[in-house]
Protein backbone atom coordinates (compact mmCIF):
# COMPACT_ATOMS: atom_id res chain seq x y z
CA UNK A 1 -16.70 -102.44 68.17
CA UNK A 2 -16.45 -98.95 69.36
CA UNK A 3 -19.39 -97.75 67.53
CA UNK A 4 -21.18 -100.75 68.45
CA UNK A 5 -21.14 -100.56 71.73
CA UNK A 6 -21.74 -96.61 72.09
CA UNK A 7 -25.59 -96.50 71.54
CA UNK A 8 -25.85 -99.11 74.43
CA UNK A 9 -23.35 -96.84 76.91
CA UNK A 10 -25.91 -94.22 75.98
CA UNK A 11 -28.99 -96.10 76.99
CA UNK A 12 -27.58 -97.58 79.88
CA UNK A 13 -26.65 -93.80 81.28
CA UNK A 14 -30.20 -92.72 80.44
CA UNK A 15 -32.01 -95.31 82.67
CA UNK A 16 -29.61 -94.59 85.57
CA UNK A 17 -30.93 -90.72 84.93
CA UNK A 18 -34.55 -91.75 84.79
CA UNK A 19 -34.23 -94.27 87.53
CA UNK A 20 -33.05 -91.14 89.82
CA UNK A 21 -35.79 -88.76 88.70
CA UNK A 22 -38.57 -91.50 89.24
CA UNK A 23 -36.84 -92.06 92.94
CA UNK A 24 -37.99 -88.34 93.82
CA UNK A 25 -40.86 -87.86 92.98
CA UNK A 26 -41.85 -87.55 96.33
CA UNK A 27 -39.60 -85.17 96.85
CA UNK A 28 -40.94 -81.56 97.66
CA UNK A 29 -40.45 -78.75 95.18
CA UNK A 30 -37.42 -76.24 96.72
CA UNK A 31 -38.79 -72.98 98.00
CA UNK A 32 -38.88 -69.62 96.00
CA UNK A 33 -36.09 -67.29 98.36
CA UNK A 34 -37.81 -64.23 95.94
CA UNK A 35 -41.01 -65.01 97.02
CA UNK A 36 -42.78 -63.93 100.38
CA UNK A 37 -44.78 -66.67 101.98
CA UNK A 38 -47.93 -65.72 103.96
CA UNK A 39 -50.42 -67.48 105.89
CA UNK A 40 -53.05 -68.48 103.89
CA UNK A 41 -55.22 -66.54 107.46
CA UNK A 42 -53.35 -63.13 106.09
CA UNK A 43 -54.28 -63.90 102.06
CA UNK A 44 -57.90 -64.16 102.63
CA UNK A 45 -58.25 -60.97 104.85
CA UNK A 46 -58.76 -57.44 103.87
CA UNK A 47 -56.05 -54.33 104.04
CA UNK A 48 -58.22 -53.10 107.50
CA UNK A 49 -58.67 -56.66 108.43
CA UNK A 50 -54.95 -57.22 108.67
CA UNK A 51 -53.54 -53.67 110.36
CA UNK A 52 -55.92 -54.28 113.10
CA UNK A 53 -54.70 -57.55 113.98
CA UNK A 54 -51.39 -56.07 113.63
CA UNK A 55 -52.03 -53.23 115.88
CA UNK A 56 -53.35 -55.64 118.51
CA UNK A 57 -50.64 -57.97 118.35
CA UNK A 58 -48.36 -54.81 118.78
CA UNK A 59 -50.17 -53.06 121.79
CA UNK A 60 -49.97 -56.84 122.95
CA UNK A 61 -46.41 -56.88 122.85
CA UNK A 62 -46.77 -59.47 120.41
CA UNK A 63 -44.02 -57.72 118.19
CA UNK A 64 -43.03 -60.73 116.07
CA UNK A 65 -46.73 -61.38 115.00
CA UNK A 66 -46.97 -57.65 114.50
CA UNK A 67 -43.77 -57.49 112.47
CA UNK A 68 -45.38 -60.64 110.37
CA UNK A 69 -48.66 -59.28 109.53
CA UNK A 70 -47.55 -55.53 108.92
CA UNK A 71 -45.49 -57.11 106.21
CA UNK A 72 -48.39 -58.68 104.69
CA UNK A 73 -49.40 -54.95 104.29
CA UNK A 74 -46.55 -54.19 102.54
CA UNK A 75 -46.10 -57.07 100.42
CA UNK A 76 -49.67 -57.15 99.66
CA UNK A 77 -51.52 -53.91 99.73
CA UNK A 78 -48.53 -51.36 99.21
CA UNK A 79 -50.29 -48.53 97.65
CA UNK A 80 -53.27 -48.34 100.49
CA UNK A 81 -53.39 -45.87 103.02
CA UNK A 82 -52.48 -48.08 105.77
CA UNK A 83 -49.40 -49.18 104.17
CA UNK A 84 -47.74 -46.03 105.07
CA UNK A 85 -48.86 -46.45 108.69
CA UNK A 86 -47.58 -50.11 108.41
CA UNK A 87 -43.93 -48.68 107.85
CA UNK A 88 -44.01 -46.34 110.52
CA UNK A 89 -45.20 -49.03 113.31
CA UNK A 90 -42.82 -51.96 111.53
CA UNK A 91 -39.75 -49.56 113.08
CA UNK A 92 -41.36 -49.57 116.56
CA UNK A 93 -42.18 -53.20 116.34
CA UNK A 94 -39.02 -54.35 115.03
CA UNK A 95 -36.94 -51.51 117.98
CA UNK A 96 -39.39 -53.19 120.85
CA UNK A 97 -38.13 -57.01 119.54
CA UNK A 98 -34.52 -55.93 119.93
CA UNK A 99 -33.99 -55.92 116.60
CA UNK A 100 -31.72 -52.38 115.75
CA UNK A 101 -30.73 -53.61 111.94
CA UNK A 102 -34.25 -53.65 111.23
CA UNK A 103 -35.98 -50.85 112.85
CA UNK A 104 -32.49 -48.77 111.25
CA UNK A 105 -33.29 -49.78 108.07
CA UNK A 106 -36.83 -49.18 108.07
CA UNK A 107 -36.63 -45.74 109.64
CA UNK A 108 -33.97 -45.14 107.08
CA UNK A 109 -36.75 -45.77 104.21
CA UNK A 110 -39.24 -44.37 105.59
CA UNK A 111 -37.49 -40.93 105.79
CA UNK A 112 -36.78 -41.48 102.17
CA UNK A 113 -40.08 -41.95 101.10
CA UNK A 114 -42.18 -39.81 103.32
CA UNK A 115 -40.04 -36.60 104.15
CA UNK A 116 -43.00 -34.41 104.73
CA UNK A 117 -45.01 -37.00 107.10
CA UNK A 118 -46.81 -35.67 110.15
CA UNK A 119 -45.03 -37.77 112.37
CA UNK A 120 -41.29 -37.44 110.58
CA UNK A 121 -40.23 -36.51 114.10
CA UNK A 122 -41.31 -39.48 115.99
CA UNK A 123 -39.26 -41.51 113.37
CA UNK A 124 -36.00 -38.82 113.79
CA UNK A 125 -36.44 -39.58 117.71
CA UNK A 126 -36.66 -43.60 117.21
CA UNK A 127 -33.90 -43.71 115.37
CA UNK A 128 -31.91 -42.18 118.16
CA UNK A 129 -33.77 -44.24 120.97
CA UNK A 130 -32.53 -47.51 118.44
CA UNK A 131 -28.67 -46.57 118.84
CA UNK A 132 -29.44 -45.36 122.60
CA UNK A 133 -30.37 -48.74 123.55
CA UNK A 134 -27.06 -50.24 121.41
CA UNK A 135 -25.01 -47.55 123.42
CA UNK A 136 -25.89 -48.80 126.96
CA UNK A 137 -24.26 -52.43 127.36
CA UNK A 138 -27.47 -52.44 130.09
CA UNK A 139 -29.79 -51.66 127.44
CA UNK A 140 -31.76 -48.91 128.85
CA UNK A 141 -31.07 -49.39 132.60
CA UNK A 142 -28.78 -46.80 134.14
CA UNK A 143 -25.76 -46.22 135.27
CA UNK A 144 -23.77 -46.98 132.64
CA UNK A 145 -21.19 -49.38 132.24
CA UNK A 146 -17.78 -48.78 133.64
CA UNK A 147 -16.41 -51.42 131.74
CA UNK A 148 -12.95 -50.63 129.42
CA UNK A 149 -13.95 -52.35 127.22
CA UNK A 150 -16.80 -50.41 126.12
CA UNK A 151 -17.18 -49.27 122.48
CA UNK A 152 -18.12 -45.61 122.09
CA UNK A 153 -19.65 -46.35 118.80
CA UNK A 154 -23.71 -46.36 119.86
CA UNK A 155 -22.94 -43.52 121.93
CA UNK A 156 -21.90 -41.31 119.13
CA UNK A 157 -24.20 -42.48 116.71
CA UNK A 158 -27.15 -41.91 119.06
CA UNK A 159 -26.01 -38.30 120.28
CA UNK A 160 -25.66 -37.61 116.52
CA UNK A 161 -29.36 -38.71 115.88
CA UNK A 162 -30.78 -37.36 118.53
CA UNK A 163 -28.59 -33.69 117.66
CA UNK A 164 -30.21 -34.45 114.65
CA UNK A 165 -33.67 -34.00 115.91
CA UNK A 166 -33.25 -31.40 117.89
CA UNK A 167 -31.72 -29.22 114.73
CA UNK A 168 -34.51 -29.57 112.44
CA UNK A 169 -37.70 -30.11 114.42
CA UNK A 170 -36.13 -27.82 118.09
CA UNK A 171 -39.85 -27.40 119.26
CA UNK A 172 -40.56 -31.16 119.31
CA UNK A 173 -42.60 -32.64 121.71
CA UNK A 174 -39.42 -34.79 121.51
CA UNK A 175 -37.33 -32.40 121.35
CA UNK A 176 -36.50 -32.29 125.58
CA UNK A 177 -36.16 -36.18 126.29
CA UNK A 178 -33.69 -35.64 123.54
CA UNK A 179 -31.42 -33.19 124.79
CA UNK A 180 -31.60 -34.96 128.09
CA UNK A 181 -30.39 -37.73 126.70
CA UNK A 182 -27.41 -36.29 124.54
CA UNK A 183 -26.40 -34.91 128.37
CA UNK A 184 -26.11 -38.36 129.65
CA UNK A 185 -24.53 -39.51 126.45
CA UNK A 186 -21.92 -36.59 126.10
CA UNK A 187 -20.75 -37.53 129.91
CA UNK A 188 -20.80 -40.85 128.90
CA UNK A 189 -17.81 -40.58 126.64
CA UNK A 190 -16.16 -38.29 128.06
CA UNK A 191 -15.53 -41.33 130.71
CA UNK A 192 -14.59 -43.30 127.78
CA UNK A 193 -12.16 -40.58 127.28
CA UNK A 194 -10.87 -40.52 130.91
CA UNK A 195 -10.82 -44.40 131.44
CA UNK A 196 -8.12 -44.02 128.37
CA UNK A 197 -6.14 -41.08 130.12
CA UNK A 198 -6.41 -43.16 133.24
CA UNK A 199 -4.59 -46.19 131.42
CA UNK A 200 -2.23 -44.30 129.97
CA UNK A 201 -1.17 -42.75 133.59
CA UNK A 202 -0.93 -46.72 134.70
CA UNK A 203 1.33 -46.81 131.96
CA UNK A 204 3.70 -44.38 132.24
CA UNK A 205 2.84 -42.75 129.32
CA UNK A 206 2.06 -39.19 130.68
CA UNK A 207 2.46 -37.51 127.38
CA UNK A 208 -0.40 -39.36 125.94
CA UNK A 209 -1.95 -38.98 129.30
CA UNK A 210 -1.57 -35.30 129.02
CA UNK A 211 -2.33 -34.83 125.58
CA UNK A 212 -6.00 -37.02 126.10
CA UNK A 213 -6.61 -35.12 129.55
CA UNK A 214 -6.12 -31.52 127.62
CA UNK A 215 -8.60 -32.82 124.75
CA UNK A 216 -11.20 -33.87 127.40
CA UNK A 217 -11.08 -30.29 128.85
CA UNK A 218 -11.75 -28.83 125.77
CA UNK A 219 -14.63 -30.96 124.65
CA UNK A 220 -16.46 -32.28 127.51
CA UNK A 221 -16.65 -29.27 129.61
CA UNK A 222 -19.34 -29.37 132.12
CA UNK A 223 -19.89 -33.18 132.24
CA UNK A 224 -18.93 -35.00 135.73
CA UNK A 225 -15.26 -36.01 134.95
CA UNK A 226 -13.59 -32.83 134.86
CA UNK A 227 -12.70 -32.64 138.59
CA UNK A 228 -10.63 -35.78 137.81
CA UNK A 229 -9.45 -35.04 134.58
CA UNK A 230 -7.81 -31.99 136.38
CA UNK A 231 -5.74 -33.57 138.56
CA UNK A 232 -4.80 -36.63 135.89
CA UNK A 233 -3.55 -33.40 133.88
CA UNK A 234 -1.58 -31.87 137.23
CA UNK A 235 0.05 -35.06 138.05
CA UNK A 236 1.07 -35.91 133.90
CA UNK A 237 2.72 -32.68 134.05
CA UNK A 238 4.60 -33.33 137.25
CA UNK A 239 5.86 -36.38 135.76
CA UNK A 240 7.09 -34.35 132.61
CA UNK A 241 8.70 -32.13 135.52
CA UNK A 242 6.52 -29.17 133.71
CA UNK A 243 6.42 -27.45 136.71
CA UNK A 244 4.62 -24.68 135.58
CA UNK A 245 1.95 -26.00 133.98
CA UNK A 246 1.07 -28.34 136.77
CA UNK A 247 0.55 -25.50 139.52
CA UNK A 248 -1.25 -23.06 137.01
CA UNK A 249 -3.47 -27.00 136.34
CA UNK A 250 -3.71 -27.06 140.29
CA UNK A 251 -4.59 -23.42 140.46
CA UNK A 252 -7.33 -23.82 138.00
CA UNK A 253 -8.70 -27.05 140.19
CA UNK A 254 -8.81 -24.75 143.22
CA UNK A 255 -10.50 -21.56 141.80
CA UNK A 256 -13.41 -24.37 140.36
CA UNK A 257 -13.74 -27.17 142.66
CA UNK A 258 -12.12 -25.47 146.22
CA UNK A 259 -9.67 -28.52 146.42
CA UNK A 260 -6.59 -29.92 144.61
CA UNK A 261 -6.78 -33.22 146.46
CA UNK A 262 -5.74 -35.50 143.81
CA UNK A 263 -7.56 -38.63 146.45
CA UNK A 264 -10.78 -36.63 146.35
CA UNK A 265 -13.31 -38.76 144.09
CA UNK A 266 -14.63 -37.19 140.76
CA UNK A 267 -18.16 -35.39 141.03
CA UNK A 268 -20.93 -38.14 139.89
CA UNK A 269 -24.08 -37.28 137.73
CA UNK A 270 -26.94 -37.79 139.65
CA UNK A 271 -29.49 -37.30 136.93
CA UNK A 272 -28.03 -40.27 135.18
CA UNK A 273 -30.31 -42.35 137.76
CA UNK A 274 -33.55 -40.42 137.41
CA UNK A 275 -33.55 -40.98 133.52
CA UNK A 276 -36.61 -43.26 132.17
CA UNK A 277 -37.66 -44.50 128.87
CA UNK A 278 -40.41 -42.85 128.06
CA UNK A 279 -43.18 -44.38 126.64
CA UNK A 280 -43.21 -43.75 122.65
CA UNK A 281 -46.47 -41.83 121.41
CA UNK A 282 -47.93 -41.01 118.02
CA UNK A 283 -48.59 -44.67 116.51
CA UNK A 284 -51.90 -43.63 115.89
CA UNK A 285 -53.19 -45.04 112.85
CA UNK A 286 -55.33 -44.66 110.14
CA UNK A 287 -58.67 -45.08 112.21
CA UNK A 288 -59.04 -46.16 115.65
CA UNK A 289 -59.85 -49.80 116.33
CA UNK A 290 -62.54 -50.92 118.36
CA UNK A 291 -63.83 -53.76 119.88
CA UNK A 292 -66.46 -54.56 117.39
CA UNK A 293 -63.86 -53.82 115.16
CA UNK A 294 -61.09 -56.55 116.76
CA UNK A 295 -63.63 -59.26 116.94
CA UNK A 296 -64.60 -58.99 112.77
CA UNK A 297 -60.80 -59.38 111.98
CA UNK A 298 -60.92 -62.96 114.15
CA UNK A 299 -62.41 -64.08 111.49
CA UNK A 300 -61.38 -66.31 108.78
């Protein structure tokens, strides 16, 4: 019985299988995650065809079109000589549509691939403009954020980048927005630095308040929140009944600033406010596009 009624199990399973399969053939095929879809527009279109419409989608502030169709370079033309241009505008696009990942991980490449590139230190200043604009909870409006809460992490990251510039390429045309920028940046967290002494002082906890307020003096001198780290460090010290230390502190406040007042407020950097973005230069590409030139890539 057993055997008998095994073949007919067998063929009852295999319609129920076949019955399914016939049930989707309507279904659509699943797409290929390995495989880069483009507009059909972007397939029939030539390598020149394509960066122009990418270049006036960018100077359009069209960023996610341009980001789209300088792709299409890349994916399909990446040995011409606009593919190299293509990488360097993708980080600009991809840094103007607020997305940091991207533009960091493009610049990244493209230093990897093209170290000796005309224009490797407009990429060496982008990169620091990308973690610039992470570092100001504002973006890049001015003043900064007093918030506690703020993470120092951008901050560091762009003065790094932008120290970075200035130590290989010092006679950039970059090279001063830069260093004006790793001033606002180094004052920046050196008031991360003092919002954590100031806590600390809130807390009690004058050595740590002590300790933090001596480290601030001895890496953030000259930025606007010395006068105040001063007399944080006098009045930690008076707490610790370190007599001493506190009037040679006070001394040292009066010799500098012509005050120990510990109710005076803390000197405020007024350059912070006069600081603009600049606009970013050097995307000049491979040839320049004209008007003639726009109209032919319209077309299908």
């Amino acid at each position: 019985m057993i055997a008998i009624r095994l073949p007919a199990l067998l063929l009852v399973g295999a319609s129920l299988v076949l019955g399914g399969c016939a049930s989707d053939d309507d279904a659509l095929a699943p797409a290929n995650p390995f495989r880069d879809e483009l507009p059909k527009r972007l397939q029939r279109l030539q390598v020149d065809q394509v960066y122009r419409m990418a270049r006036r989608s960018l100077d359009a502030a069209d960023y996610d079109g341009a980001i789209g169709q300088y792709r299409a370079i890349l994916l399909r033309f990446p040995f011409s000589q606009y593919a190299t241009q293509a990488q360097l505008e993708l980080i600009y696009a991809n840094y103007k549509a607020y997305a940091p990942d991207s533009a960091l991980a493009d610049a990244d490449r493209f230093l990897r691939e093209h170290p000796r590139h005309p224009q490797i230190e407009y990429v060496y200043y982008l990169r620091g403009l990308i973690h610039y604009s992470r570092a100001n909870a504002d973006g890049d409006l001015l003043p900064w954020s007093d918030s506690h809460s703020y993470d120092p992490t951008y901050a560091r990251r762009a003065f790094d980048a932008f120290g970075q510039l200035i130590q290989r390429y010092p006679e950039s045309r970059y090279a001063p927005d830069a260093r004006q920028r790793m001033v606002l940046l180094r004052d920046r967290l050196a008031q991360h630095e003092l919002e954590i002494a100031s806590y600390y002082m809130k807390r009690k906890a004058y050595v740590a308040a002590s300790r933090r307020a001596e480290d601030i003096l001895a890496r953030f001198q000259g930025t606007s929140v010395i006068p105040e780290t001063l007399r944080i460090l006098e009045s930690a010290y008076r707490a610790l009944e370190l007599t001493e230390l506190a009037e040679a502190t006070a001394e040292l406040m009066v010799a500098n600033y012509g005050t120990a007042s510990p109710t005076e407020p803390a000197a405020t950097d007024t350059t912070a406010e006069q600081l603009t973005l600049p606009p970013v230069i050097d995307r000049t590409g491979p040839e320049t596009v004209t008007t003639e030139d726009a109209s032919q890539a319209d077309a299908p």
